[in-house]
C-alpha atoms as a PDB file:
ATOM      1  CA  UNK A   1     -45.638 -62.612-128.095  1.00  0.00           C
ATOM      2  CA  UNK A   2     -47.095 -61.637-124.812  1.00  0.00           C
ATOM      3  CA  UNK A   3     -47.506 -63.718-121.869  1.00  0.00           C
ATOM      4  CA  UNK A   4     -50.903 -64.798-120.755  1.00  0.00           C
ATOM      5  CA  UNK A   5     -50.452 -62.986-117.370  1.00  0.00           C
ATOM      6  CA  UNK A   6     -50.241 -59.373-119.522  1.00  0.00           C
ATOM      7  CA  UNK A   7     -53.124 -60.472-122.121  1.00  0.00           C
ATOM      8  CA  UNK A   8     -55.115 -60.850-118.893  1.00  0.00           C
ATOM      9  CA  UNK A   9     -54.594 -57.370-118.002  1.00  0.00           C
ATOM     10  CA  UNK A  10     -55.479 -55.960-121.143  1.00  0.00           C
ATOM     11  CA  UNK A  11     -58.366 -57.858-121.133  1.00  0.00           C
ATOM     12  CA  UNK A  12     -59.590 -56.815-117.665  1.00  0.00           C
ATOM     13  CA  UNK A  13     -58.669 -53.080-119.010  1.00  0.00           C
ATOM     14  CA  UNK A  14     -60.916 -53.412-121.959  1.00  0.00           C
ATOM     15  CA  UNK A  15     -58.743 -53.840-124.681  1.00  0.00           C
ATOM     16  CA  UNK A  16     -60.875 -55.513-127.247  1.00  0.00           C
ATOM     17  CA  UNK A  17     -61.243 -59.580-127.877  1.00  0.00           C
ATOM     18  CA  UNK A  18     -62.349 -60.998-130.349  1.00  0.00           C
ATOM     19  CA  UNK A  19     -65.495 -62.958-130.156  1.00  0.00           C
ATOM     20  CA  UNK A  20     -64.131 -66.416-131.712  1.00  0.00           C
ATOM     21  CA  UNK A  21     -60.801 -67.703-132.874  1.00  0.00           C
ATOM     22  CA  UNK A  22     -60.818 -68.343-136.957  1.00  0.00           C
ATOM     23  CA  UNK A  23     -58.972 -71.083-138.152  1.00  0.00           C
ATOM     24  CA  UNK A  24     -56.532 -69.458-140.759  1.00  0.00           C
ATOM     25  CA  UNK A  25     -56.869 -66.427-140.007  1.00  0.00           C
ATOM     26  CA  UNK A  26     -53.833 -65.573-137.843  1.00  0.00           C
ATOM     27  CA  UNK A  27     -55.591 -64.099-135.059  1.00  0.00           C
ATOM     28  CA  UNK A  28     -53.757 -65.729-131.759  1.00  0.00           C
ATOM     29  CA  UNK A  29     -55.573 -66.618-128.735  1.00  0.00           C
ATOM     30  CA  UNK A  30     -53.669 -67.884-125.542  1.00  0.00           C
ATOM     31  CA  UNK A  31     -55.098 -70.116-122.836  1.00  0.00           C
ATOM     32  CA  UNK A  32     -55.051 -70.267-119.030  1.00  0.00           C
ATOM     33  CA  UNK A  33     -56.774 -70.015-115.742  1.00  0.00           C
ATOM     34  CA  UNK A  34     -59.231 -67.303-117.385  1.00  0.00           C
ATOM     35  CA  UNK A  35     -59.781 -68.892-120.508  1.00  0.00           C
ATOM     36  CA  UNK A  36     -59.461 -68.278-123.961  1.00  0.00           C
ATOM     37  CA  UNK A  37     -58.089 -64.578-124.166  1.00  0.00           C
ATOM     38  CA  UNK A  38     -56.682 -62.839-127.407  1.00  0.00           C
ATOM     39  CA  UNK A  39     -52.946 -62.350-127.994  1.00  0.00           C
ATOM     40  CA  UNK A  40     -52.842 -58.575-130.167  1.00  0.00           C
ATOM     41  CA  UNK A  41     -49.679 -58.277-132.233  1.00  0.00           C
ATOM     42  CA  UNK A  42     -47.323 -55.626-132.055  1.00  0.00           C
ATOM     43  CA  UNK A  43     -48.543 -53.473-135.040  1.00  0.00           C
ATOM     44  CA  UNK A  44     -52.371 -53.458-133.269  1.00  0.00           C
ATOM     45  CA  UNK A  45     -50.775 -52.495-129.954  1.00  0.00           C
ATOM     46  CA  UNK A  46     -49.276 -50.105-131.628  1.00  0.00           C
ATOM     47  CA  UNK A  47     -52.218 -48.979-133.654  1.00  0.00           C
ATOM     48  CA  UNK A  48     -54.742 -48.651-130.712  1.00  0.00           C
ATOM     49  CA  UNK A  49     -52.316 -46.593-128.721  1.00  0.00           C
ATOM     50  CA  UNK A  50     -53.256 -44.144-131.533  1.00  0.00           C
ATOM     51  CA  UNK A  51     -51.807 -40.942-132.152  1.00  0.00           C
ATOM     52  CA  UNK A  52     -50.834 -41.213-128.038  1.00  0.00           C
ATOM     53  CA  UNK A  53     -47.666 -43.395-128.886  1.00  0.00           C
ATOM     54  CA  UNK A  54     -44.584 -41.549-130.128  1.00  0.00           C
ATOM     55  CA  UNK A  55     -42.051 -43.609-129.810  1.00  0.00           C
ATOM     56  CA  UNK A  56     -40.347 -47.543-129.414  1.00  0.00           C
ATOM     57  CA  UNK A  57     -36.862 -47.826-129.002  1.00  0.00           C
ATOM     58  CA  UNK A  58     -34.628 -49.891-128.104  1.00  0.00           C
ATOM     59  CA  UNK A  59     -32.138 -48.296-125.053  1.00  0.00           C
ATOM     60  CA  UNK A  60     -29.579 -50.680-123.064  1.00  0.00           C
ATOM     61  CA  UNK A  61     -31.397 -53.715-123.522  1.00  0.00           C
ATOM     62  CA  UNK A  62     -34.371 -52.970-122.574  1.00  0.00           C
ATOM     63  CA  UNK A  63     -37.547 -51.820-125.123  1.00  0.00           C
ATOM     64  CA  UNK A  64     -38.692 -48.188-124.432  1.00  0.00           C
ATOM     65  CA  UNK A  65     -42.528 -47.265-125.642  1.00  0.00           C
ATOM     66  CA  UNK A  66     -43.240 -43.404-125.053  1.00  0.00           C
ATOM     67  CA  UNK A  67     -45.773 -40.821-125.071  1.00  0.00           C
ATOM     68  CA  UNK A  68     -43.436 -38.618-126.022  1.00  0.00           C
ATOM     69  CA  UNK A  69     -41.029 -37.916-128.611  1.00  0.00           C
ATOM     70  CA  UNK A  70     -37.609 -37.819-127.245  1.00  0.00           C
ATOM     71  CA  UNK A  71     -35.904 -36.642-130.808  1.00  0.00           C
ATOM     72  CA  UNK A  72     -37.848 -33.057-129.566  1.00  0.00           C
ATOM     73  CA  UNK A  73     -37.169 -33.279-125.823  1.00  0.00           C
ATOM     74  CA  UNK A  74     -33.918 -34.904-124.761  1.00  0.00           C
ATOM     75  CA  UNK A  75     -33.233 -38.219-124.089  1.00  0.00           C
ATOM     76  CA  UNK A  76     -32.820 -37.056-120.531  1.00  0.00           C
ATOM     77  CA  UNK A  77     -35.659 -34.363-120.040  1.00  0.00           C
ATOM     78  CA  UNK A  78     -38.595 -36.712-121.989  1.00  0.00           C
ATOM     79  CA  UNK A  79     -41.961 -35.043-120.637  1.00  0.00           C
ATOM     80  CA  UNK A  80     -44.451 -38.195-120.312  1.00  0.00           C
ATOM     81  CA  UNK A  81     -45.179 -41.825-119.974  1.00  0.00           C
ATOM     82  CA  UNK A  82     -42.354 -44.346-120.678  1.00  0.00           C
ATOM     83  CA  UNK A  83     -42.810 -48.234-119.975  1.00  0.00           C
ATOM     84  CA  UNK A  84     -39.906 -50.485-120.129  1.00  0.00           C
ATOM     85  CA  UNK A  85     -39.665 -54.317-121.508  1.00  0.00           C
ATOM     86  CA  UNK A  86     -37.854 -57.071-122.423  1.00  0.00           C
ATOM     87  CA  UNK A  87     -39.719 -56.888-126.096  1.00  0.00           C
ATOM     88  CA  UNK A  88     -41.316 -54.402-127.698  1.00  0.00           C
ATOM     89  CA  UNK A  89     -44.797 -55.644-127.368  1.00  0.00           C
ATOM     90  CA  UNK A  90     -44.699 -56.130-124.026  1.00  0.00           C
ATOM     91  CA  UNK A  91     -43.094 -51.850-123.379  1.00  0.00           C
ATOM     92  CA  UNK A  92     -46.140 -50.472-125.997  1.00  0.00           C
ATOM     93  CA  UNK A  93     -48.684 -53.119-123.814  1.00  0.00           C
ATOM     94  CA  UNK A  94     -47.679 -51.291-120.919  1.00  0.00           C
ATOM     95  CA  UNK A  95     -47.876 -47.972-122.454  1.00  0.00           C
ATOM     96  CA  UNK A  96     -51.869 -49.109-123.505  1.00  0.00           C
ATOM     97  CA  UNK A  97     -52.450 -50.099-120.190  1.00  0.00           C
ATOM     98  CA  UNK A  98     -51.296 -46.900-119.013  1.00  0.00           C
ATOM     99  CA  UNK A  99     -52.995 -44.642-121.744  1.00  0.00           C
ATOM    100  CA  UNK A 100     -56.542 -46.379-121.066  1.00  0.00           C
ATOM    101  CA  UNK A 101     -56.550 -46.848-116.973  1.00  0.00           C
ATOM    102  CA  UNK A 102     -58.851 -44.214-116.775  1.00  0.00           C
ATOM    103  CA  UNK A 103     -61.402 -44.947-119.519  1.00  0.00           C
ATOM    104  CA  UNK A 104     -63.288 -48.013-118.478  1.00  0.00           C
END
């Protein structure tokens, strides 16, 4: 699960929130200093990174989500975005935050 501090940031960035939290539904919604913001799961990060994400993997303890597919280029001559973190949602957050800086 992501902290509130990155659901912020995706929320200031645009990604979408939904308008109410359901009851049963299994939506998640967090709470803090900005209010009520939506917690996406992995498999939406992952899905509204689009075709943009290539890879996840998991390299010396640390969760690596890329632009670019390293089976192709090399581990060590990867052309393109990688974010690091401590769990996977929180590397292929990154990598959305990255992909979509420039589109709001």
């Amino acid at each position: 699960m992501l902290t509130y501090k990155k659901c912020v940031k995706l929320a200031k960035a645009g990604y979408p929130q939904h308008e109410r939290a359901g009851i049963g539904n299994g939506d998640v919604f967090i709470t803090g200093n900005c209010g009520l913001l939506y917690c996406p799961s992995l498999s939406e990060l992952i899905e509204a990174c689009g075709g943009e994400m290539r890879t996840l993997y998991y390299h010396f303890g640390e969760w690596v989500a890329s632009n670019s597919d390293c089976l192709e280029q090399g581990w060590e001559y990867s052309q393109g975005m990688e974010c690091i973190g401590e769990t996977p949602d929180e590397a292929v957050a990154d990598l959305w935050l990255i992909l979509n800086e420039n589109k709001c």
